[in-house]
N, C-alpha and C. Protein backbone atom coordinates (compact mmCIF):
# COMPACT_ATOMS: atom_id res chain seq x y z
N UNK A 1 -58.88 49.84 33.21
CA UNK A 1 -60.07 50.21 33.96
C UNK A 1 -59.69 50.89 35.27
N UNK A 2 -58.49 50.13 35.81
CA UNK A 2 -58.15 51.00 37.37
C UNK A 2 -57.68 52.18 36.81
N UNK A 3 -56.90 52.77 35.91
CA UNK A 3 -55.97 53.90 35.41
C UNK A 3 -57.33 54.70 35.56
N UNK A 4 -58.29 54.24 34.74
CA UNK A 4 -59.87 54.99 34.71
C UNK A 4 -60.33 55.46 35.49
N UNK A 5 -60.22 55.26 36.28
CA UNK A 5 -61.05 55.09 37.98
C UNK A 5 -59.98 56.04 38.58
N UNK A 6 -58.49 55.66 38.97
CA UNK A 6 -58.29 56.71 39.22
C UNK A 6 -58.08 58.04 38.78
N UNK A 7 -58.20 58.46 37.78
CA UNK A 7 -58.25 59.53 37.11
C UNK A 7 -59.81 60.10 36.73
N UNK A 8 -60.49 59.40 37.01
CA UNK A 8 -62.19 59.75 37.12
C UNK A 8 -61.86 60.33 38.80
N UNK A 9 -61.59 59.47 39.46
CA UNK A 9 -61.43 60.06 41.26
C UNK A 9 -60.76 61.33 41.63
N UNK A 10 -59.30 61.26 40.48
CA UNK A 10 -58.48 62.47 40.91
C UNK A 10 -59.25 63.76 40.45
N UNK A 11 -59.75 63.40 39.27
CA UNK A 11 -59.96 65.03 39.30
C UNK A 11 -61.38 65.70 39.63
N UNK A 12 -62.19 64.63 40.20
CA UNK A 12 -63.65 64.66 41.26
C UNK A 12 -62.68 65.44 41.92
N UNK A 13 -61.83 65.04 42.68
CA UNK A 13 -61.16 65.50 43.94
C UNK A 13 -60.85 66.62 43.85
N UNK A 14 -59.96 66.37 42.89
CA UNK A 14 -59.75 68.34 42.50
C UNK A 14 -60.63 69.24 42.55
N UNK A 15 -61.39 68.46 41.40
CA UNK A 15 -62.82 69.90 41.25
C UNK A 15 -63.44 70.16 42.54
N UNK A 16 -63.42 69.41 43.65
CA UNK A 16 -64.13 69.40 44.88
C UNK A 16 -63.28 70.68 45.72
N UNK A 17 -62.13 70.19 46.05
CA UNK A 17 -61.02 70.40 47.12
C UNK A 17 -60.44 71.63 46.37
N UNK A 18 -60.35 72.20 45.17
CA UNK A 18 -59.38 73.35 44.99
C UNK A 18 -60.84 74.40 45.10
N UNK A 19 -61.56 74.50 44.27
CA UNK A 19 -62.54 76.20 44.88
C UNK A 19 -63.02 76.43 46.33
N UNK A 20 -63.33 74.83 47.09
CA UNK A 20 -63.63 75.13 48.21
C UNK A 20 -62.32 75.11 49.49
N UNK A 21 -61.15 74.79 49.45
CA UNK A 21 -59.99 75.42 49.49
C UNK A 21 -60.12 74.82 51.36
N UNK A 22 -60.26 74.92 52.25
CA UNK A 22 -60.47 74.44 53.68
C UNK A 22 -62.09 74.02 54.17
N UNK A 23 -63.00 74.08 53.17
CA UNK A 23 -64.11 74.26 53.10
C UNK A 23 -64.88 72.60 52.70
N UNK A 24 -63.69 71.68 52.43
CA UNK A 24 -64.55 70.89 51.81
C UNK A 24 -65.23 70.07 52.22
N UNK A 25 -64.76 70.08 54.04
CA UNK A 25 -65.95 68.91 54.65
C UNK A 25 -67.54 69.25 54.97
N UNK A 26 -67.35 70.87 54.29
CA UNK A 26 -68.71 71.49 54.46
C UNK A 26 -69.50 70.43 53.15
N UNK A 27 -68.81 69.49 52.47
CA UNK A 27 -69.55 68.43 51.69
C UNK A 27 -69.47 67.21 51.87
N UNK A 28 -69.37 66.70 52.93
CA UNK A 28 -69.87 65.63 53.91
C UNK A 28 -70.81 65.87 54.71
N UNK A 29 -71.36 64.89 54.69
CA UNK A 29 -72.80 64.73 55.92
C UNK A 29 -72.87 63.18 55.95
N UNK A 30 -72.72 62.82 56.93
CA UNK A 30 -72.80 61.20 57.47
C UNK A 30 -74.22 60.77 57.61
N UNK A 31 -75.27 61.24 57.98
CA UNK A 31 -76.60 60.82 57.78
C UNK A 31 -76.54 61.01 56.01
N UNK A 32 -76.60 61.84 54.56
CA UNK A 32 -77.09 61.85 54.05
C UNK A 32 -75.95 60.49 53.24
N UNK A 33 -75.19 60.57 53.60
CA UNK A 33 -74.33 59.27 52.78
C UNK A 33 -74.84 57.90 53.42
N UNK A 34 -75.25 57.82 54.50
CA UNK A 34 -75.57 56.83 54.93
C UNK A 34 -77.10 56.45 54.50
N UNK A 35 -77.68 57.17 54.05
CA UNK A 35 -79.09 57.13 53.38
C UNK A 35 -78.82 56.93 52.65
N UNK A 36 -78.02 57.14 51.24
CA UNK A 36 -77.86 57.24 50.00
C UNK A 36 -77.36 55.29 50.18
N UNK A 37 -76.65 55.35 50.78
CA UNK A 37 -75.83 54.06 50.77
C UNK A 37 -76.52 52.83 51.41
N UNK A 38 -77.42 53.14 52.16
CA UNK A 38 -78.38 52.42 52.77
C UNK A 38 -79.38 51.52 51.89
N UNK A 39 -79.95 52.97 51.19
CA UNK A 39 -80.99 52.71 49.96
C UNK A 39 -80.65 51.37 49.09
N UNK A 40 -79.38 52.30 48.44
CA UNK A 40 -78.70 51.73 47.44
C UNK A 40 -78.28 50.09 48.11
N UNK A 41 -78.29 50.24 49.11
CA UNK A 41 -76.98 48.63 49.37
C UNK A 41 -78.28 47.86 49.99
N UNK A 42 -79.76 48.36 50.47
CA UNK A 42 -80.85 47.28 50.77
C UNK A 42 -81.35 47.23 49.54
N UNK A 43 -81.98 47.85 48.62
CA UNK A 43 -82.35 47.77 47.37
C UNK A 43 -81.53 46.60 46.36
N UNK A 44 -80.58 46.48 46.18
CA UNK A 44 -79.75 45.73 45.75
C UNK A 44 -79.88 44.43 46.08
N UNK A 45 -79.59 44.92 47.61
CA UNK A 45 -79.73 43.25 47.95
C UNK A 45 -80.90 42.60 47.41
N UNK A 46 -81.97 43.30 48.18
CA UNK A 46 -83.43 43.20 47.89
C UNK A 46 -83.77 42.58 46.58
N UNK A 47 -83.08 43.47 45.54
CA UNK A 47 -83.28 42.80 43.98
C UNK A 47 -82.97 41.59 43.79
N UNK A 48 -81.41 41.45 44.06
CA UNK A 48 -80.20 40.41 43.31
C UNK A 48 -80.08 39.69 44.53
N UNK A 49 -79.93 39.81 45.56
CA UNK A 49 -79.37 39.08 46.59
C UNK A 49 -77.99 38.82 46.62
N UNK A 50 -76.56 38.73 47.64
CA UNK A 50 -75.67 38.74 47.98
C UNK A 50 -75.21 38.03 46.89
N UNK A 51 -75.48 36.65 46.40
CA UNK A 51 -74.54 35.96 45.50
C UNK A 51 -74.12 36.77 44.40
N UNK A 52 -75.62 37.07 43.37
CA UNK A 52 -75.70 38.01 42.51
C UNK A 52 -74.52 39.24 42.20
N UNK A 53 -74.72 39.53 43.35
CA UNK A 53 -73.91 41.10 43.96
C UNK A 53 -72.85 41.00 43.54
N UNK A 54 -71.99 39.79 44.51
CA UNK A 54 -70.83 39.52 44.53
C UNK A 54 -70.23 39.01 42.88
N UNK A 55 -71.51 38.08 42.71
CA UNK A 55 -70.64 37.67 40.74
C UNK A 55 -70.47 38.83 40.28
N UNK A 56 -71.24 39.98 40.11
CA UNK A 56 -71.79 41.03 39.00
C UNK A 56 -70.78 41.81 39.62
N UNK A 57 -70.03 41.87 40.64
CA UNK A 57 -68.66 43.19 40.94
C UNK A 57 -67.37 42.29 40.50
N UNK A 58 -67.36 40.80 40.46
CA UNK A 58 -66.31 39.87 40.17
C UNK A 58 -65.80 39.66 38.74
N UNK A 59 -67.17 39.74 38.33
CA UNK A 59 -67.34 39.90 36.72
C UNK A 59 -66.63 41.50 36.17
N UNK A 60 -66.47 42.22 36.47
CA UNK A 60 -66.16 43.47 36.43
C UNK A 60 -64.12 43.48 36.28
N UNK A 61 -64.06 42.68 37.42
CA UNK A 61 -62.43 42.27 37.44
C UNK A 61 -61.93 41.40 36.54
N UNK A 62 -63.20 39.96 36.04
CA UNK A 62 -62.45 38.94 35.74
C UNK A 62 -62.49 39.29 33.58
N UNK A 63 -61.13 38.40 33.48
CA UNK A 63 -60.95 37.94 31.73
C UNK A 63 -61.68 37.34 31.83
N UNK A 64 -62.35 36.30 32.65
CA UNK A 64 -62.80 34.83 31.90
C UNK A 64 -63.69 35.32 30.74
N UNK A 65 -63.24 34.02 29.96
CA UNK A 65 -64.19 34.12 28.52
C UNK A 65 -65.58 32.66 28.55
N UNK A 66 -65.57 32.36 29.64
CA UNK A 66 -66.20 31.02 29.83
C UNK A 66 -67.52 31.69 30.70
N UNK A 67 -67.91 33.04 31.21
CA UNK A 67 -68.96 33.69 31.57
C UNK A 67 -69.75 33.71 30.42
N UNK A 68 -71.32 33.21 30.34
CA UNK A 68 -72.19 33.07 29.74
C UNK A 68 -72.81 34.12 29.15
N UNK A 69 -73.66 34.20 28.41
CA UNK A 69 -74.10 35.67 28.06
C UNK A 69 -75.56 36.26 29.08
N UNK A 70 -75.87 34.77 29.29
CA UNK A 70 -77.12 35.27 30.15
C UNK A 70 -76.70 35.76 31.31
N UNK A 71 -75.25 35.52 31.89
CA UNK A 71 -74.74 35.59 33.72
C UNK A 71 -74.84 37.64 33.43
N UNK A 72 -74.02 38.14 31.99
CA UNK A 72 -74.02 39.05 31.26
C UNK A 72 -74.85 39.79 31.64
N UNK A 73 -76.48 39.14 31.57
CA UNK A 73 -77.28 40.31 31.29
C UNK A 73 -77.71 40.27 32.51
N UNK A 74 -77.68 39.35 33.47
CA UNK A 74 -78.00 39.48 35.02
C UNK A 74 -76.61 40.53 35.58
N UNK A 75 -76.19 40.51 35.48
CA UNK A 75 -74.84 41.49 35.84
C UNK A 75 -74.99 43.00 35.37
N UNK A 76 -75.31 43.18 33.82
CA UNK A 76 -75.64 44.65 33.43
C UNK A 76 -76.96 45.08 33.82
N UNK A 77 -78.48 44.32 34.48
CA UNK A 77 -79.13 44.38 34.84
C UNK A 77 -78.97 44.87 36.29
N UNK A 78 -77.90 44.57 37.72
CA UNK A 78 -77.30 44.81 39.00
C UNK A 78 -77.12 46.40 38.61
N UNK A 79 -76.47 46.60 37.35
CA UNK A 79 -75.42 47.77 38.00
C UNK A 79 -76.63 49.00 36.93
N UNK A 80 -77.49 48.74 36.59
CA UNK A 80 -78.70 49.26 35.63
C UNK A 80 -79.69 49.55 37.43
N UNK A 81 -79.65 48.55 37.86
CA UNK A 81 -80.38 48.84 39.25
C UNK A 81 -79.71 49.74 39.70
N UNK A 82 -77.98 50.07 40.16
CA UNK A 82 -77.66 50.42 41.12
C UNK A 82 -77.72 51.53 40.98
N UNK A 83 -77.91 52.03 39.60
CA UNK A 83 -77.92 53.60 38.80
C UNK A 83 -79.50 54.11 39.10
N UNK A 84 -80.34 53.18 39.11
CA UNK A 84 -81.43 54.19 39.29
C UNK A 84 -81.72 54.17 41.01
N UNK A 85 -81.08 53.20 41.75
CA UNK A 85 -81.33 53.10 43.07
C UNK A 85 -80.54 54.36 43.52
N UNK A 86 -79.37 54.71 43.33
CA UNK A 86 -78.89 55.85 43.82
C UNK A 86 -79.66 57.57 42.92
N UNK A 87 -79.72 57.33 42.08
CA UNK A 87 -80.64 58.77 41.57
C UNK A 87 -81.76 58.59 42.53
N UNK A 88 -82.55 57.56 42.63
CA UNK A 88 -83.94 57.22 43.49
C UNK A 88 -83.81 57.99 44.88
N UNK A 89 -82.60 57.38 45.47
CA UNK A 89 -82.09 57.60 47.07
C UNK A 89 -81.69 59.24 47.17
N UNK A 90 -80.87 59.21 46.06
CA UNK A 90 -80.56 61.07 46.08
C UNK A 90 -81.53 62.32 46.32
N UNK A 91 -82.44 61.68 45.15
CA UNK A 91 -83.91 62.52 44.59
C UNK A 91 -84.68 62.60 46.55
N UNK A 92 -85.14 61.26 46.88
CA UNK A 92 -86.24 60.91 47.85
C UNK A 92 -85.13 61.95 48.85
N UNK A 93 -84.12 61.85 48.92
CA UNK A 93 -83.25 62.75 50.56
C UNK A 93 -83.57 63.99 50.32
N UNK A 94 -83.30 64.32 49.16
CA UNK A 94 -83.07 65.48 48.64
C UNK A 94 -84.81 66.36 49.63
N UNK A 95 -85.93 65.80 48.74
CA UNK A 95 -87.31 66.29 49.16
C UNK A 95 -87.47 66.27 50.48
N UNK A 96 -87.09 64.99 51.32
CA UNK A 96 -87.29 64.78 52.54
C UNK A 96 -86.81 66.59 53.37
N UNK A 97 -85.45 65.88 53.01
CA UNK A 97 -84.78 67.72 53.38
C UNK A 97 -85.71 68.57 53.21
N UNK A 98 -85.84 69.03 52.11
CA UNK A 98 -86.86 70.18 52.17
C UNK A 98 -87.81 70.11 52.65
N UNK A 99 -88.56 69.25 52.99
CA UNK A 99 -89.40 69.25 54.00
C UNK A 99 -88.96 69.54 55.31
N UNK A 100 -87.83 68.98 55.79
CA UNK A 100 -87.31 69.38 57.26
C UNK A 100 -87.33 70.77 57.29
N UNK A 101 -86.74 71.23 56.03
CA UNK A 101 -86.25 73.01 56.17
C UNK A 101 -87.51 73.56 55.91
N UNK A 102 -88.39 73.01 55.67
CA UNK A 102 -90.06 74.33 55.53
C UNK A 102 -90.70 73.95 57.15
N UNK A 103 -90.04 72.87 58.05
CA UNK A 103 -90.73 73.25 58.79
C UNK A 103 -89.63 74.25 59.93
N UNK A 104 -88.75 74.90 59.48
CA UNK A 104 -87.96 75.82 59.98
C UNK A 104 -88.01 77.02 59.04
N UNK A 105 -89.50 77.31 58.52
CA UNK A 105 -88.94 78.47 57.89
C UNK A 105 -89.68 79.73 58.98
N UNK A 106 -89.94 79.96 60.09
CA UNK A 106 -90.17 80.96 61.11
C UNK A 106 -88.81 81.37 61.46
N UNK A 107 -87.78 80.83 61.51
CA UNK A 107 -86.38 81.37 61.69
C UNK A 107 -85.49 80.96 60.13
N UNK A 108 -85.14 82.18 59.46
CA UNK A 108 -83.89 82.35 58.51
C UNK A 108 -83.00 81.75 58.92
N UNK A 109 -82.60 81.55 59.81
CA UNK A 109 -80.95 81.28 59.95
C UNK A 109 -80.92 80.08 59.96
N UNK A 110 -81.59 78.88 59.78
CA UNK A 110 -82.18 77.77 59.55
C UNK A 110 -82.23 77.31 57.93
N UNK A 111 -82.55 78.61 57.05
CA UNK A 111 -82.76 77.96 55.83
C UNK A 111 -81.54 77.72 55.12
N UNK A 112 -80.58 78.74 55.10
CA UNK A 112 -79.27 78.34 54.22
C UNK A 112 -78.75 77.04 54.35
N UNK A 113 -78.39 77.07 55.90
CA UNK A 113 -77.81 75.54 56.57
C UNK A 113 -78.60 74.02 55.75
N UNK A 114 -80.19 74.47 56.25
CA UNK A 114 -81.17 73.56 55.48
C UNK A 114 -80.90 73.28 54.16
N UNK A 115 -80.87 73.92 53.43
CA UNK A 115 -80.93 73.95 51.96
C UNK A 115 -79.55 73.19 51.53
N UNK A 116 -78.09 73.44 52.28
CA UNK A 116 -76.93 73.44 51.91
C UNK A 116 -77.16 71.94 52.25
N UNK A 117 -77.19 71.01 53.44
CA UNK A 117 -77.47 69.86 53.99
C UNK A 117 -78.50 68.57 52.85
N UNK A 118 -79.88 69.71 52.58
CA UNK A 118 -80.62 68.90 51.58
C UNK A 118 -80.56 69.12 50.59
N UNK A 119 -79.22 69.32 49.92
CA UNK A 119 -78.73 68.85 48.32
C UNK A 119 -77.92 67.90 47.94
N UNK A 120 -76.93 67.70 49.47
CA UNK A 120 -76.00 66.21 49.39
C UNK A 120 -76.44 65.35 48.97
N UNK A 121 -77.92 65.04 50.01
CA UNK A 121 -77.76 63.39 49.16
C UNK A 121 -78.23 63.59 47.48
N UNK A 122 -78.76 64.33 46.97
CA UNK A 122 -78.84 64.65 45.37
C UNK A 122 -77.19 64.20 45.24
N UNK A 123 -76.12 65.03 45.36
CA UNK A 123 -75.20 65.18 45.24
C UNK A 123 -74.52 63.74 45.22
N UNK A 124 -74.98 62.82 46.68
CA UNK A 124 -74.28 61.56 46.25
C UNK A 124 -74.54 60.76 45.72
N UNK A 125 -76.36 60.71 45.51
CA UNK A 125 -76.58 59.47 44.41
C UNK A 125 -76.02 59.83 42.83
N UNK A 126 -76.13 61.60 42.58
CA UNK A 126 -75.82 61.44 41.25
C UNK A 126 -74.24 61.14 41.25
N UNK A 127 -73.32 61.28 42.21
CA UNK A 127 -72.04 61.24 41.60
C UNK A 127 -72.11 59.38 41.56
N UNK A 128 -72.50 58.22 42.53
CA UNK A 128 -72.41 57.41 42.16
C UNK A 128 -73.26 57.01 41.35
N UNK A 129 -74.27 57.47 40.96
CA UNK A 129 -74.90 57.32 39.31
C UNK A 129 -73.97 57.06 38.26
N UNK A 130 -73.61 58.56 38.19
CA UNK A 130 -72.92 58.66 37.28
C UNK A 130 -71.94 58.57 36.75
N UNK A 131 -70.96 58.59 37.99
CA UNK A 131 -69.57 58.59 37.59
C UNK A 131 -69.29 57.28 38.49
N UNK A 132 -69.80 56.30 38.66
CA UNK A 132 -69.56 55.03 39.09
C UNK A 132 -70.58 53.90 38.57
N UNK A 133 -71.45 53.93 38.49
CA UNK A 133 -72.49 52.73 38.14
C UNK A 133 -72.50 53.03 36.69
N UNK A 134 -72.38 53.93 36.13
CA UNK A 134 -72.85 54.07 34.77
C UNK A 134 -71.35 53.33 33.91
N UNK A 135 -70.53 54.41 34.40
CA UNK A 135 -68.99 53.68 33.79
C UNK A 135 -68.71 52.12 33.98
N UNK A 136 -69.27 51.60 35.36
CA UNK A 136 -68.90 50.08 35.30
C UNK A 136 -69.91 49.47 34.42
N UNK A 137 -71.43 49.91 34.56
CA UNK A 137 -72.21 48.92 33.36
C UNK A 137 -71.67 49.05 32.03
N UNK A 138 -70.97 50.23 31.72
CA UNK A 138 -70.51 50.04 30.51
C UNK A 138 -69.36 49.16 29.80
N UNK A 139 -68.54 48.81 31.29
CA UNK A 139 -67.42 48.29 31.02
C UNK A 139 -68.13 46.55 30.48
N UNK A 140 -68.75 46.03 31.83
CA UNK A 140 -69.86 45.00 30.96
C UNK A 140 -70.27 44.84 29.38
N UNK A 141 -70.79 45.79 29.22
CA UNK A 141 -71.54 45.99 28.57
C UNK A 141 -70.67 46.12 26.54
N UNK A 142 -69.30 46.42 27.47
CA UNK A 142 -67.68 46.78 25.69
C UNK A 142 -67.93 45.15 25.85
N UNK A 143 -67.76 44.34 27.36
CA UNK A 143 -67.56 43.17 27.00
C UNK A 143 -68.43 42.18 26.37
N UNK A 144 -69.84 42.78 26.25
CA UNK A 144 -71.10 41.84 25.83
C UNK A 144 -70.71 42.35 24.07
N UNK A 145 -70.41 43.58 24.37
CA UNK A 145 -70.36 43.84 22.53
C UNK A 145 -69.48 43.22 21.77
N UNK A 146 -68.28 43.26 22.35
CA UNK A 146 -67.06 42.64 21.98
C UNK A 146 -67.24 41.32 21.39
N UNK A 147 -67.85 40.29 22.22
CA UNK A 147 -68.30 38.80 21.78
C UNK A 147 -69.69 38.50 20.89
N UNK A 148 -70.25 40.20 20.59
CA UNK A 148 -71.47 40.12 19.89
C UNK A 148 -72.53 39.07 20.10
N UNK A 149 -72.97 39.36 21.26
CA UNK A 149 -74.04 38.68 21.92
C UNK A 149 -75.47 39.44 21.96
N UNK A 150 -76.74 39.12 21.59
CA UNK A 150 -77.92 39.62 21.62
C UNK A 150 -78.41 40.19 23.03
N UNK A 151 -78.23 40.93 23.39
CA UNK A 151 -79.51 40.75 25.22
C UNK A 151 -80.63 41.05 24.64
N UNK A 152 -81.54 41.06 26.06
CA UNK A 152 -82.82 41.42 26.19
C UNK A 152 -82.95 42.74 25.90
N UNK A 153 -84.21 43.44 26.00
CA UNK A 153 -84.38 44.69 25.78
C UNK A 153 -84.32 45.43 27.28
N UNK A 154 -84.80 44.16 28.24
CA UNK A 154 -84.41 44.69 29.91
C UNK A 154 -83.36 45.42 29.90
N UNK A 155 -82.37 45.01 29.67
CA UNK A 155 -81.05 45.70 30.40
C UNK A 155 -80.77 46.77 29.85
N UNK A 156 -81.94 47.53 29.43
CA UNK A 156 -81.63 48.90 29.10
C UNK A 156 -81.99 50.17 30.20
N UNK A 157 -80.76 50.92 30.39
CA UNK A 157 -81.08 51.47 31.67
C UNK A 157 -82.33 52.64 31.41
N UNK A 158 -82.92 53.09 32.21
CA UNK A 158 -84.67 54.09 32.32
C UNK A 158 -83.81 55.24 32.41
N UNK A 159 -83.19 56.32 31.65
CA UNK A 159 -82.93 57.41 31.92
C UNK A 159 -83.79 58.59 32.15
N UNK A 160 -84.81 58.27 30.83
CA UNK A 160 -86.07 59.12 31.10
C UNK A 160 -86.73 59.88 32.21
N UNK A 161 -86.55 58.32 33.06
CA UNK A 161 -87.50 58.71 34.66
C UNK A 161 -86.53 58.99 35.53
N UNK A 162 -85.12 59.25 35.22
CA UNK A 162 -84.24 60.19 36.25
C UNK A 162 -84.59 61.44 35.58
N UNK A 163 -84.88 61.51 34.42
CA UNK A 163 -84.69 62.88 33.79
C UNK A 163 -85.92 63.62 34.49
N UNK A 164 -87.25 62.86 34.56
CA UNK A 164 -88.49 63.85 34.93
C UNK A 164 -88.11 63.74 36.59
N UNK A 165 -87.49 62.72 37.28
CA UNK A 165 -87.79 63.34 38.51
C UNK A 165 -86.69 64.11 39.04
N UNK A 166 -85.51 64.54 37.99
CA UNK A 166 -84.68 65.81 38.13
C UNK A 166 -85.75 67.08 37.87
N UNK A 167 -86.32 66.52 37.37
CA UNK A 167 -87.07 68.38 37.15
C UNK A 167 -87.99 68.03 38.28
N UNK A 168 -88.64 67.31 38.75
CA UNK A 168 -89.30 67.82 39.54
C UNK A 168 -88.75 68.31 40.75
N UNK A 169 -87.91 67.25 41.28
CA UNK A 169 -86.82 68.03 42.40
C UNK A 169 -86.61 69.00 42.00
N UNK A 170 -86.21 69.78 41.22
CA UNK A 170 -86.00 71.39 40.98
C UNK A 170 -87.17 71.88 40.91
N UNK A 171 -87.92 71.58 40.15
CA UNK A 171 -89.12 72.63 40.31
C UNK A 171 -89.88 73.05 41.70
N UNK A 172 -89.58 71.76 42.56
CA UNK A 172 -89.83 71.66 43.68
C UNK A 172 -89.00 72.59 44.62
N UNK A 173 -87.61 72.42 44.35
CA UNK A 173 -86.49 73.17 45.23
C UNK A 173 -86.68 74.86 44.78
N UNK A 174 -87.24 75.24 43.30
CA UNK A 174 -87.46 76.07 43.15
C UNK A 174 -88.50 77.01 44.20
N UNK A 175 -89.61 76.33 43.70
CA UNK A 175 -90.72 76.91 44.85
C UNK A 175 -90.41 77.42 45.94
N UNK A 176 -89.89 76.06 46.85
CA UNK A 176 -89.46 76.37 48.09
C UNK A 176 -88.21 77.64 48.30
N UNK A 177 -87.60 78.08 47.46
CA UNK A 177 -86.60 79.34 47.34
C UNK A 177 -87.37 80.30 47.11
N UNK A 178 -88.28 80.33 46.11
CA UNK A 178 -89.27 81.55 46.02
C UNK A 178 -90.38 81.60 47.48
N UNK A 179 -90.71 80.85 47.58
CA UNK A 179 -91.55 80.82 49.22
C UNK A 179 -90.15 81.57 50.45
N UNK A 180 -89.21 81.49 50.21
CA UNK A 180 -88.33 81.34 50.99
C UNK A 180 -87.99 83.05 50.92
N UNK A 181 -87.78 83.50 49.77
CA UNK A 181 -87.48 84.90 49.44
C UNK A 181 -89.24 85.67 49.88
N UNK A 182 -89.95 85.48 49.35
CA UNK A 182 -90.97 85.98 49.97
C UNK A 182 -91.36 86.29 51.05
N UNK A 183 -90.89 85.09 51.76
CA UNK A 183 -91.08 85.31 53.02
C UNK A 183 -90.34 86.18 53.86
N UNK A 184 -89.09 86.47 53.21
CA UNK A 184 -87.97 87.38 53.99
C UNK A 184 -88.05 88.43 53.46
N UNK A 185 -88.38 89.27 51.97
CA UNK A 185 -88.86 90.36 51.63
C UNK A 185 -90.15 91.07 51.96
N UNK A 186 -90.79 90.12 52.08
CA UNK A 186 -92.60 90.11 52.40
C UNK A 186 -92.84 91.11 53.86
């Protein structure tokens, strides 16, 4: 699982750091990670509460074979949250942004910056979506199969409703680019 992880990390890194070449802290922003991470880490709590938290990342490390099946589905249920809490957090920054940048659209030189700023947090909930919460519920999840245990129908993660409110964020981000070109051809 660590070999996994780092080789899921290294070549994030790569793909990040080799096209943008001296360029890459132009993909950091400390407010939008701190939103993303905010969301995600009060939401959580909010759900599961600290104990929870702590079994369901412990469980992740440990062999034991003496973990129950129900502790199981409270655990793939945490990291089923943490996947839609960060798409949630990404999506909500994402709009917010664009709202900041329409109320700067009387000056251009405002919108690129805008636009470039309010896609991060998209950017960080989906990478820990996806390439972190999703891979660990699964790792759970070899282990619930492995011992062929029944769950609930709960712990099935809602992909659906990341899927419609990806389109709407775009359809949305769309607009606002066509409002945006209009306004500078117009």
């Amino acid at each position: 699982m660590v070999l996994g992880l780092v080789i899921l990390l290294g070549v994030l890194a790569w793909g990040l750091l080799a096209p943008t070449g001296d360029r890459w802290l132009a993909l950091v922003d400390l407010p939008a990670a701190i939103w993303v991470g905010g969301i995600l880490t009060g939401g959580l709590w909010l759900s599961f509460g600290p104990g929870r938290l702590l079994r369901a990342v412990a469980a992740l490390f440990s062999a034991d074979e003496t973990i129950i099946p129900e502790a199981y589905a409270v655990y793939l249920l945490v990291f089923t949250r943490a996947y839609q809490l960060a798409w949630g957090a990404g999506l909500v920054g994402l709009l917010l942004s664009v709202v900041l940048m329409l109320q700067n659209m009387d000056d251009p030189a405002y919108i690129g910056p805008g636009m470039a700023i309010g896609l991060l947090p998209a950017v960080y909930g989906a990478f820990l979506a996806e390439f972190l919460f999703a891979p660990l519920r699964q790792v759970l999840a070899n282990r619930v199969i492995e011992r062929e245990v029944d769950l609930p129908v709960a712990v099935t993660p809602y992909r659906s409703v990341v899927g419609i409110g990806m389109a709407v964020a775009f359809a949305l981000l769309s607009i606002v680019l066509l409002l945006v070109l209009t306004t500078w051809h117009g």
